[in-house]
Protein backbone atom coordinates (compact mmCIF):
# COMPACT_ATOMS: atom_id res chain seq x y z
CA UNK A 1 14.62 43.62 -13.04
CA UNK A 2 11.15 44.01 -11.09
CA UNK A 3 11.87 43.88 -7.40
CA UNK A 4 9.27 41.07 -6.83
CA UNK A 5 10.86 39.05 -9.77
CA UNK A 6 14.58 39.61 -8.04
CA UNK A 7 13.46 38.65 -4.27
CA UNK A 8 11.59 35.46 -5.74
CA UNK A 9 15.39 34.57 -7.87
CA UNK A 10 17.16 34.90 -4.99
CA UNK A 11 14.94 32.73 -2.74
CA UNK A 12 14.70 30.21 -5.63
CA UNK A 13 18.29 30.19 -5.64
CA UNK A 14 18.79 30.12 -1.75
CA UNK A 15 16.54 26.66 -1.71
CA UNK A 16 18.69 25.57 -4.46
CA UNK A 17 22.19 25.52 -2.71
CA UNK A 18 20.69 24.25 0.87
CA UNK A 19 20.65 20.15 -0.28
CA UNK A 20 18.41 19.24 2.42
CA UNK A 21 15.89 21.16 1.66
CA UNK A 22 15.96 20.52 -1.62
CA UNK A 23 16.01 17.07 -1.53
CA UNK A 24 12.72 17.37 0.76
CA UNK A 25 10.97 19.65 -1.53
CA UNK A 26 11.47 18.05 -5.14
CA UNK A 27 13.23 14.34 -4.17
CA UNK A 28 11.24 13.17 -1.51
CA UNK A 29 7.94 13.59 -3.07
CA UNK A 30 8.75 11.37 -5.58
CA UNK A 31 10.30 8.57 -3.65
CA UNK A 32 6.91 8.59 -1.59
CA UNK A 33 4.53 8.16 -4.91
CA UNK A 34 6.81 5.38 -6.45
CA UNK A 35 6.98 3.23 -3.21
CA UNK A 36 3.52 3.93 -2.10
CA UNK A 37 2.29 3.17 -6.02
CA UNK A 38 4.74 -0.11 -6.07
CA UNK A 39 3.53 -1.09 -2.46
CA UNK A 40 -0.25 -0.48 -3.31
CA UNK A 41 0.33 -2.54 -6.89
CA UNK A 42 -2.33 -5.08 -7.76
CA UNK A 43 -0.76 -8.48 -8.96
CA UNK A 44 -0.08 -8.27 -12.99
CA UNK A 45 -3.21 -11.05 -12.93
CA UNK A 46 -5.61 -9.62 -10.44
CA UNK A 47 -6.32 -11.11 -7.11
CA UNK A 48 -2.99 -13.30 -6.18
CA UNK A 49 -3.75 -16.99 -5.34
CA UNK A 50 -5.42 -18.10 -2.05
CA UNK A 51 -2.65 -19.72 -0.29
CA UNK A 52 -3.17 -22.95 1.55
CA UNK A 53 -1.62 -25.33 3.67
CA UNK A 54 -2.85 -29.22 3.23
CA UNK A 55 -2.42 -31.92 5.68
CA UNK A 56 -3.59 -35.34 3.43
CA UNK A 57 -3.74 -37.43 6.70
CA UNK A 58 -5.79 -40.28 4.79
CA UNK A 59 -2.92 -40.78 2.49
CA UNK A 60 -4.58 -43.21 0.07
CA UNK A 61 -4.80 -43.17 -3.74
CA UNK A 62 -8.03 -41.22 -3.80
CA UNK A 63 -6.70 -38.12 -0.99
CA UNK A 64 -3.66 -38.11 -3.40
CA UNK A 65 -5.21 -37.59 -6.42
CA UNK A 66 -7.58 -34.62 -5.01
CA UNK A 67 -4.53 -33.21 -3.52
CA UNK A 68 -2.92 -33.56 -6.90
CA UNK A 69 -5.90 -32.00 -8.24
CA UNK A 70 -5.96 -28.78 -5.82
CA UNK A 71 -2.19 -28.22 -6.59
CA UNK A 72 -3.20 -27.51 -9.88
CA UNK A 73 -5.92 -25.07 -9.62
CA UNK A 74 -5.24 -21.79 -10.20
CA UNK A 75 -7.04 -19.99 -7.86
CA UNK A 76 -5.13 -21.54 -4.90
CA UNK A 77 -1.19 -21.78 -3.54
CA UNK A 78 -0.88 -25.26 -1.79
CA UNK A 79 1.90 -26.29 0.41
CA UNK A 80 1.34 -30.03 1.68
CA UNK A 81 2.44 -30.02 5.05
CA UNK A 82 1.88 -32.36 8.60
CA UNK A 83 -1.58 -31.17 10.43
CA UNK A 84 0.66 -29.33 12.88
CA UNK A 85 2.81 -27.67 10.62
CA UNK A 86 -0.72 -26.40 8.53
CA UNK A 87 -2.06 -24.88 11.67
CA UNK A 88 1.18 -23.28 12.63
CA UNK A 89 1.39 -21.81 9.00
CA UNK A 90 -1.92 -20.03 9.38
CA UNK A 91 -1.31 -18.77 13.04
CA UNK A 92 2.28 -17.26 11.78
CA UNK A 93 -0.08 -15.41 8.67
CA UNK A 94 2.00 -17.18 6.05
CA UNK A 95 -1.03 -19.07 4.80
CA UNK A 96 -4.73 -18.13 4.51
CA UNK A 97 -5.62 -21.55 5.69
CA UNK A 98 -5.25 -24.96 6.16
CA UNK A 99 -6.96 -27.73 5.01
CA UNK A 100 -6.79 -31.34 6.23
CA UNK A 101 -8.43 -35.03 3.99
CA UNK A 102 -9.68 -36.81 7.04
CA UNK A 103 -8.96 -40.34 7.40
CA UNK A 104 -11.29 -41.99 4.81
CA UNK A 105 -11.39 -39.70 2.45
CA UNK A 106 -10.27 -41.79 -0.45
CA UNK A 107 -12.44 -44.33 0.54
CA UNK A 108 -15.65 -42.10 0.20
CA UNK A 109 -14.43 -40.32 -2.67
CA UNK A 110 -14.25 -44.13 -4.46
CA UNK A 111 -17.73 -44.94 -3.17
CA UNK A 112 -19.96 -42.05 -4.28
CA UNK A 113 -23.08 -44.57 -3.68
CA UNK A 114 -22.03 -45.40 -0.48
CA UNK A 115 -23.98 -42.81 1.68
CA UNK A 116 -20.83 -41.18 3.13
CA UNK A 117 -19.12 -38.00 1.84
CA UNK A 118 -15.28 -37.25 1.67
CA UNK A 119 -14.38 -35.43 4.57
CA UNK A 120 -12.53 -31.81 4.90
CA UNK A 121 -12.07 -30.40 7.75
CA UNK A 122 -11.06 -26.26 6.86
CA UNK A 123 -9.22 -24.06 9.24
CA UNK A 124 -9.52 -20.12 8.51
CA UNK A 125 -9.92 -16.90 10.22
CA UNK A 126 -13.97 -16.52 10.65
CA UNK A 127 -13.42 -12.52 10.10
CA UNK A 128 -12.08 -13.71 6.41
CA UNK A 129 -15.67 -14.92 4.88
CA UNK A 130 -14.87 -13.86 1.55
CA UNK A 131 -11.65 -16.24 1.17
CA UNK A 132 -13.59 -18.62 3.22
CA UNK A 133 -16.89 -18.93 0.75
CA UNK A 134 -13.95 -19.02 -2.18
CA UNK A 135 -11.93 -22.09 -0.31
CA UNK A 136 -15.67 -23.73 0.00
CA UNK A 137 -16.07 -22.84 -3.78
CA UNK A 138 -13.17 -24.39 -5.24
CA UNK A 139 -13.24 -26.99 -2.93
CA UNK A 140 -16.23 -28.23 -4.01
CA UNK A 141 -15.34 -27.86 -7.69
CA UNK A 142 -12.55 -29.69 -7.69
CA UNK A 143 -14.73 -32.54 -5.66
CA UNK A 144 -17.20 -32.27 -7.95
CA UNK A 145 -14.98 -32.73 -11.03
CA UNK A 146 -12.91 -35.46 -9.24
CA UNK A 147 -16.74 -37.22 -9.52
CA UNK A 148 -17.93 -36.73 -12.87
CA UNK A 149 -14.06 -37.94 -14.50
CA UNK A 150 -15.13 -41.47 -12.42
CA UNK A 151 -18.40 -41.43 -13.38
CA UNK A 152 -17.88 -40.82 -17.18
CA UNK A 153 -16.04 -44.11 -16.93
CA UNK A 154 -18.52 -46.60 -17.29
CA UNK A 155 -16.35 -49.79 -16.14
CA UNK A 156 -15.15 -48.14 -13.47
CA UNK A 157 -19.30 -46.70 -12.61
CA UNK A 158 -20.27 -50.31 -13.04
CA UNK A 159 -17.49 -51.00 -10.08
CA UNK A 160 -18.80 -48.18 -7.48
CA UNK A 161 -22.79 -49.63 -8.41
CA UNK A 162 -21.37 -52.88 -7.53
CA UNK A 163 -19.62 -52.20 -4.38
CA UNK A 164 -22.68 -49.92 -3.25
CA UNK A 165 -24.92 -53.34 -3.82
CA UNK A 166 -22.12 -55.30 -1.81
CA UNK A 167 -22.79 -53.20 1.48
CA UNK A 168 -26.54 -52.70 1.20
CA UNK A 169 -26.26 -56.23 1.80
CA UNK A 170 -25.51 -55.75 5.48
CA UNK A 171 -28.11 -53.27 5.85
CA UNK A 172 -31.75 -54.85 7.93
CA UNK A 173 -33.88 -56.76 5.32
CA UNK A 174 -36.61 -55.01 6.37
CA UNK A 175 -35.42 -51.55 5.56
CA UNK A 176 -37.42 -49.56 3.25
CA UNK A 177 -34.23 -47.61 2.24
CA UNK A 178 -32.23 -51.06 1.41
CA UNK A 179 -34.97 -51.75 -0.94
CA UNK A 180 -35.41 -48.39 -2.85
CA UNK A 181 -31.39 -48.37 -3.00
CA UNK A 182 -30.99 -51.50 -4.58
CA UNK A 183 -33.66 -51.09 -6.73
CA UNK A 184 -32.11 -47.45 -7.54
CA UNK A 185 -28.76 -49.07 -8.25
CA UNK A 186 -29.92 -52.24 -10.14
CA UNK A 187 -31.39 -50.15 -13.01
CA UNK A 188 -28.24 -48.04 -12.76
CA UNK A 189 -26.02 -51.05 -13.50
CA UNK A 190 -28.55 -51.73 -16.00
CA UNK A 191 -28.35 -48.90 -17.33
CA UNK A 192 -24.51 -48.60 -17.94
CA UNK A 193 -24.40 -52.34 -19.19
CA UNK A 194 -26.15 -51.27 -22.07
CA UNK A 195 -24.25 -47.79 -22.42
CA UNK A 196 -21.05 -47.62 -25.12
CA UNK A 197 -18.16 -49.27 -24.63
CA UNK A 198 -16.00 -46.80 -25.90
CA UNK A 199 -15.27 -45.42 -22.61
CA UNK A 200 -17.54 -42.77 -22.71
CA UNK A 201 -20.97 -44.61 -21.65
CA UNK A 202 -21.00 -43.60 -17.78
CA UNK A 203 -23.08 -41.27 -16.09
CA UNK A 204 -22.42 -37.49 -17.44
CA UNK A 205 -23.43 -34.97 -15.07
CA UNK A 206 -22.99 -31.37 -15.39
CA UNK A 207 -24.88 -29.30 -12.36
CA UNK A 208 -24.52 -26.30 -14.10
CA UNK A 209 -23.68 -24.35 -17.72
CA UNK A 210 -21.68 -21.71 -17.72
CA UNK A 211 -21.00 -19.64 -21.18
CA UNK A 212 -18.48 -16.24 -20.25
CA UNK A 213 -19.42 -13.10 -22.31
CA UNK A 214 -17.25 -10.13 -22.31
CA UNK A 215 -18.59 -7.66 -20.52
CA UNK A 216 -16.60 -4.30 -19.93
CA UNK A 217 -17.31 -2.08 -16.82
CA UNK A 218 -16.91 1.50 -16.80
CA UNK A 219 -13.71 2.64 -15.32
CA UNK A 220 -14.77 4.07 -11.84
CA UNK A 221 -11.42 4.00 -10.32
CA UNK A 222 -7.80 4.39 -11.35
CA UNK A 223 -5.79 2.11 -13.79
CA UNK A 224 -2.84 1.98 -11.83
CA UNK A 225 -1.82 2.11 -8.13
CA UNK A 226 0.19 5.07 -9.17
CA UNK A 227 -2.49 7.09 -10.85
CA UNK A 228 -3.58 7.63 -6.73
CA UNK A 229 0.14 8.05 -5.33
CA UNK A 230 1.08 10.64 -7.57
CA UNK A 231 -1.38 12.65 -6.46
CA UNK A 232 -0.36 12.28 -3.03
CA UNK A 233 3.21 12.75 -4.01
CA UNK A 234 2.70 16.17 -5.39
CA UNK A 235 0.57 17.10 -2.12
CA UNK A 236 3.19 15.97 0.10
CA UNK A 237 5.78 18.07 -2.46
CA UNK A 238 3.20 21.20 -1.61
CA UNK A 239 3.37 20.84 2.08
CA UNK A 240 7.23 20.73 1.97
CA UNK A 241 7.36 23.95 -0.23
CA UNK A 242 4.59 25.54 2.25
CA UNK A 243 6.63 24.66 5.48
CA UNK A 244 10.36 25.42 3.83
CA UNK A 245 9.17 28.95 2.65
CA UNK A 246 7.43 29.91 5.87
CA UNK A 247 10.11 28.65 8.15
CA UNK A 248 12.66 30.60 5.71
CA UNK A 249 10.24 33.70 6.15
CA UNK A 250 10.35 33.78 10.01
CA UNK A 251 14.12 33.08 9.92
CA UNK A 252 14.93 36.36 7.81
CA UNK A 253 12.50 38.05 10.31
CA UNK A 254 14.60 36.41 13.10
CA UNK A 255 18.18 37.09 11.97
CA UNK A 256 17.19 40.65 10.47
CA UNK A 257 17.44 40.02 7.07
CA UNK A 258 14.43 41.14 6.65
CA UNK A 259 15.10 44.28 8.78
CA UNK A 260 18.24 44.93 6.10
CA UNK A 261 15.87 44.72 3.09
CA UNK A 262 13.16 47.11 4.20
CA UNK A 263 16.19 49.32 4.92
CA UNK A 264 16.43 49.28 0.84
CA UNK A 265 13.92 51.03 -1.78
CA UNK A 266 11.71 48.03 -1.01
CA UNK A 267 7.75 47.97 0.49
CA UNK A 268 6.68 45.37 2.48
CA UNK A 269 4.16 44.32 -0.35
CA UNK A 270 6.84 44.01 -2.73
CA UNK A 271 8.98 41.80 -0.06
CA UNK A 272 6.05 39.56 1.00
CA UNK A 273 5.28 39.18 -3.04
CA UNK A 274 8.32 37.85 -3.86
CA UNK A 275 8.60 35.03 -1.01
CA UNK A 276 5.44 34.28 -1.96
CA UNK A 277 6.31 34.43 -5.72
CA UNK A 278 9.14 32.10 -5.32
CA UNK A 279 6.84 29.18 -3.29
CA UNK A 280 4.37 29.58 -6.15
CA UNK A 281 7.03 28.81 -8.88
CA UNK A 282 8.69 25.86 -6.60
CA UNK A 283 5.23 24.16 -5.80
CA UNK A 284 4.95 23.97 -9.78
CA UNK A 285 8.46 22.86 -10.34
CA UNK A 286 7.47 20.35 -7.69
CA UNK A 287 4.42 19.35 -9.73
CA UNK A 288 5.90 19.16 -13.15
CA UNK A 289 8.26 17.08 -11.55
CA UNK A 290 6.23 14.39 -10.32
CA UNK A 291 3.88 14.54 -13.33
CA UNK A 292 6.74 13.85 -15.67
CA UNK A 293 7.93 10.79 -13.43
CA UNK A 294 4.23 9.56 -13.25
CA UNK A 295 4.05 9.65 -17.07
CA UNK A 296 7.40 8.88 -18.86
CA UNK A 297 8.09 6.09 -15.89
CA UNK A 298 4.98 4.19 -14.50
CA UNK A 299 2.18 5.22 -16.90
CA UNK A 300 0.21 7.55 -15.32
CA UNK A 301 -2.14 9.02 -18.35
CA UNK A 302 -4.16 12.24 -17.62
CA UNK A 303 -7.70 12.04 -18.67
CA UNK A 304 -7.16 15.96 -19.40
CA UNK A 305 -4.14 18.15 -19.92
CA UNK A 306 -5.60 21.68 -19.54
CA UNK A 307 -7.37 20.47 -16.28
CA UNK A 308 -4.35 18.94 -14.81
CA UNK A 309 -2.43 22.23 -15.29
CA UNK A 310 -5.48 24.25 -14.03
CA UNK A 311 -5.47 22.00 -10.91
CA UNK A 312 -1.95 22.38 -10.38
CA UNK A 313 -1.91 26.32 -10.63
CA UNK A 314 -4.87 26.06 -7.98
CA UNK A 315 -2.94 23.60 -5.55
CA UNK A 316 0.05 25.96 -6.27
CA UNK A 317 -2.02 29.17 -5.22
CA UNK A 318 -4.00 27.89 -2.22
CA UNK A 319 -0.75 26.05 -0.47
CA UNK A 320 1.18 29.55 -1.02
CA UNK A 321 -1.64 31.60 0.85
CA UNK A 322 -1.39 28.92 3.74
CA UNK A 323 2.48 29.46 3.41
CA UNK A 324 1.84 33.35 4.65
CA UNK A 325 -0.34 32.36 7.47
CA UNK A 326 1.97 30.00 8.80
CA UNK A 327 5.19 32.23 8.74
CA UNK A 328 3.29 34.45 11.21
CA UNK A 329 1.93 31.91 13.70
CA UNK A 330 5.91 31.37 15.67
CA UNK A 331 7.97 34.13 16.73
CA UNK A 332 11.25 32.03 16.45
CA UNK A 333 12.27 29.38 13.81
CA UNK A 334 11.78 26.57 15.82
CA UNK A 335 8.41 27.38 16.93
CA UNK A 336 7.28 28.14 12.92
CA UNK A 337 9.01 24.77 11.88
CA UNK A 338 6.65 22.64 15.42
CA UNK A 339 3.24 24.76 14.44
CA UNK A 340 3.74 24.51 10.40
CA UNK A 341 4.63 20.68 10.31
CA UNK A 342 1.95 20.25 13.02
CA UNK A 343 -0.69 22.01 10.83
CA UNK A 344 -0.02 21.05 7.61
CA UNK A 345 0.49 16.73 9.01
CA UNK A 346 -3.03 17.29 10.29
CA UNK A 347 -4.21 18.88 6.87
CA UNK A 348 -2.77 15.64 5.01
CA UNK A 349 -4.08 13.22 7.36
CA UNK A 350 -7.71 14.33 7.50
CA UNK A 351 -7.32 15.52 2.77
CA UNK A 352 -5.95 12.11 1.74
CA UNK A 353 -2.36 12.34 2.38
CA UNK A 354 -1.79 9.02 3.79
CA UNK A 355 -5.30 7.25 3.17
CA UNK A 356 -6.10 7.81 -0.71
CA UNK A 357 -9.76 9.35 -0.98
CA UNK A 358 -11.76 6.93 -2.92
CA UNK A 359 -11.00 4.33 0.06
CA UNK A 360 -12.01 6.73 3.55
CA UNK A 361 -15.16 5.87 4.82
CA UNK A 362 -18.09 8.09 4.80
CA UNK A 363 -17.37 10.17 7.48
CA UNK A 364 -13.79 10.44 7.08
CA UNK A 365 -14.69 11.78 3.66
CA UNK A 366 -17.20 13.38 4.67
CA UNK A 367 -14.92 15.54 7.64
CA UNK A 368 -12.24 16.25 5.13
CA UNK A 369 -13.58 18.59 3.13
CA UNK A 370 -12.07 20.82 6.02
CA UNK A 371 -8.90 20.13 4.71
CA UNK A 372 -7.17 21.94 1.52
CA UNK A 373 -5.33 18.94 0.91
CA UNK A 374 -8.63 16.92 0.00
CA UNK A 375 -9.54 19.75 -2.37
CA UNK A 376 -5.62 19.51 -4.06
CA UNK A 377 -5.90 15.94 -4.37
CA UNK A 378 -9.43 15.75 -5.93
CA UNK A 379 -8.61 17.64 -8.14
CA UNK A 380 -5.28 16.46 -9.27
CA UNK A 381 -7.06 12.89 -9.49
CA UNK A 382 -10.29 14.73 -11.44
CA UNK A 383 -7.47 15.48 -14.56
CA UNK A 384 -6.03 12.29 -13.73
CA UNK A 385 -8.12 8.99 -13.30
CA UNK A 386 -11.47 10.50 -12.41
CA UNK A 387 -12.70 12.09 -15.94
CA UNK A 388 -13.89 15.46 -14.09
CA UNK A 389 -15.77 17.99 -16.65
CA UNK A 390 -14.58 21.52 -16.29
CA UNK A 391 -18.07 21.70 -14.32
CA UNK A 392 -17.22 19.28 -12.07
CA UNK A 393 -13.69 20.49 -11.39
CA UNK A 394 -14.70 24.11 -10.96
CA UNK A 395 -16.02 23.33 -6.68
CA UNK A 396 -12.29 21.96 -5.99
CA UNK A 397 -10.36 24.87 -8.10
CA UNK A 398 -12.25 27.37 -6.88
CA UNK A 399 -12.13 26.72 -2.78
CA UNK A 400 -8.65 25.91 -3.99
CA UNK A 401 -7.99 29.82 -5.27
CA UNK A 402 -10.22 30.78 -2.70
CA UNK A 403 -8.25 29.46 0.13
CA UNK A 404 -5.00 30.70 -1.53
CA UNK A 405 -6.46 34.47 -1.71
CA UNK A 406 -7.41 34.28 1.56
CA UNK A 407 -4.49 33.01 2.80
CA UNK A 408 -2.10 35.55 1.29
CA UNK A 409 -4.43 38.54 2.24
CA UNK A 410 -4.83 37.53 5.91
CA UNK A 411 -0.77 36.81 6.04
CA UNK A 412 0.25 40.10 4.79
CA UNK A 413 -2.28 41.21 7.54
CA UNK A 414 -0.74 39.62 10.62
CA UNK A 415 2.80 40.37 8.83
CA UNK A 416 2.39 43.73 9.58
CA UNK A 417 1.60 43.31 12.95
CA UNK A 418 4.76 41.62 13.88
């Protein structure tokens, strides 16, 4: 068997029967995209429901039947609850925010004519506008539609017209707004007198018409949560191949194993090769591994097959050459394991390790392009989610092999020198 081919086998198989590492290397890669993907997972509809808290401290007929309207819409969670108990909800985060019917609410609500408006008083976080505008928004639909079911009744129009005319009567005679009013509401009564009296003769209002068309944007990020975790699963299953294999390097060098093997019809080339063979061929295992999860178990599709592969040869290569450099930086294990971990944390943090890429701002994206790891994962997500074109993936693979050469050239340099 070729020497190089041997020395990788036998580091292949060392990794094999030390559990710990093993379970590092090809288990806890995995574990990290699947909770990260089911942590990160969008709600099977889209955005969840705003939840609420509502105090209904009128407590008549007409704040009961818009609080029986709100529990009903979809776009909001409500939990009827004391004033006290609503603000305490939103304080402990459990609820977006409260919302309390004022005392004569219903009474307003019933008296659209009557110059006052329901009141709602709204408790919410001012740093939350965008759930704030939406509680506003719904709020004022379901008002709104509360309105127009009274007002389509014509008896019950006829009613509110009547009661309006009933209190302009205490307004000052000589009040030019009692006298447009009355005149106002006198042709409305009128008006529904003469309507149908099939229950369907009352004033129809409809502020606005909306007609939905499908429209279908182009996919600009990924389908799933998991389509992004993966990616970081298989770097973080890199970086635990990279620091395993260099530590393992420094130890033979340590213990003088390594000593014993240059002792045998072996070059330091050939020695150096086959460690760096074997992290090659477990980074890929390692890859595989999660790709096969991703697909068969939480539907992770590549957009491209041969780019995927191309992009995981790359990774493969440029986390190998960084392997070399690091088993050179300590002089004992323990100082390799502190200055590899260090590095390559650092290296994840600034590539997209722990924040996914597509959400760093622009200089964080911008300042990571120092990083391998943002290369690794840009281009796993490229043959992923992204759509790359070979042109467009050719930048990331080719720092990627770039970074790997280099790295295994200026290892075997400083290896000597030790």
């Amino acid at each position: 068997m070729n020497p190089v081919l041997a020395l990788a086998a036998k580091d292949l198989r060392l990794l094999t029967r030390h559990r710990g590492d093993l379970f590092f290397v090809l288990a806890w890669p995995v574990v990290l995209a699947v909770l990260f993907g089911m942590i990160f997972a969008a709600p099977p509809e889209g955005r969840s429901p705003l939840g609420i808290a509502l105090a209904d401290e009128d407590d008549t007929d007409g704040s009961r039947a818009f609080a029986a309207r709100l529990a009903k819409t979809s776009g909001l969670e409500v939990a009827s609850v004391g004033r006290a108990e609503a603000e305490a909800l939103v304080r402990q985060g459990k609820r977006v925010a409260w919302v309390a019917l004022v005392p004569g609410f219903g009474e307003a609500a019933a008296n659209p004519f009557g110059g006052h408006a329901p009141g709602v008083e709204i408790g919410i976080d001012p740093t939350r506008k965008a759930e704030a505008a939406m509680l506003e928004g719904l709020l004022a639909r379901e008002a709104a539609a509360g309105l127009q079911e009274r007002l389509s009744d014509r008896e019950a129009s006829r009613r509110m017209v009547a009661d309006a005319l009933a209190r302009l009567r205490y307004a000052p005679p000589w009040s030019p707004e009692r006298k447009r009013n009355e005149r106002f509401l006198a042709e409305l009564d009128r008006w529904l007198a003469e309507a149908p009296p099939d229950g369907n003769g009352g004033v129809a209002l409809q502020p606005l018409a909306v007609v939905k068309k499908a429209a279908t944007a182009d996919r600009r990020g990924p389908g799933s949560s998991f389509e992004f975790t993966f990616p970081q699963g298989m770097l973080w299953g890199l970086l635990a191949c990279a620091a395993n294999f260099a530590i393992g390097l420094v130890k033979e060098r340590t213990s003088g194993t390594l000593g014993r093997l240059l002792t045998a019809p072996l070059t330091r080339r050939q020695i150096l090769l086959g460690k760096a063979l074997a992290c090659f061929l477990a980074m890929i295992a390692v890859e595989a591994l999660l790709v096969a999860v991703g697909v068969l178990g939480f539907g992770v599709r590549p957009t491209s097959w041969p780019l995927l592969a191309a992009a995981g040869l790359a990774a493969a290569a440029a986390f190998t050459g960084i392997m070399m450099v690091l088993a050179v930086v300590g002089e004992t294990e323990q100082s390799a394991s502190g200055a590899a971990w260090a590095t390559l944390l650092v290296l994840a943090m600034l590539g997209g390790g722990m924040v996914p890429l597509f959400v760093m701002p622009g200089w964080m994206l911008t300042a990571s392009g120092v990083s391998p790891a943002k290369w690794a994962i840009l281009a796993f997500e490229g043959a992923l989610w992204r759509g790359f074109s070979p042109a467009e993936m050719a930048v990331p693979l080719g720092l990627l092999v770039a970074i790997g050469a280099g790295g295994l050239v200026l290892g075997t340099r400083l290896f000597r020198t030790h």
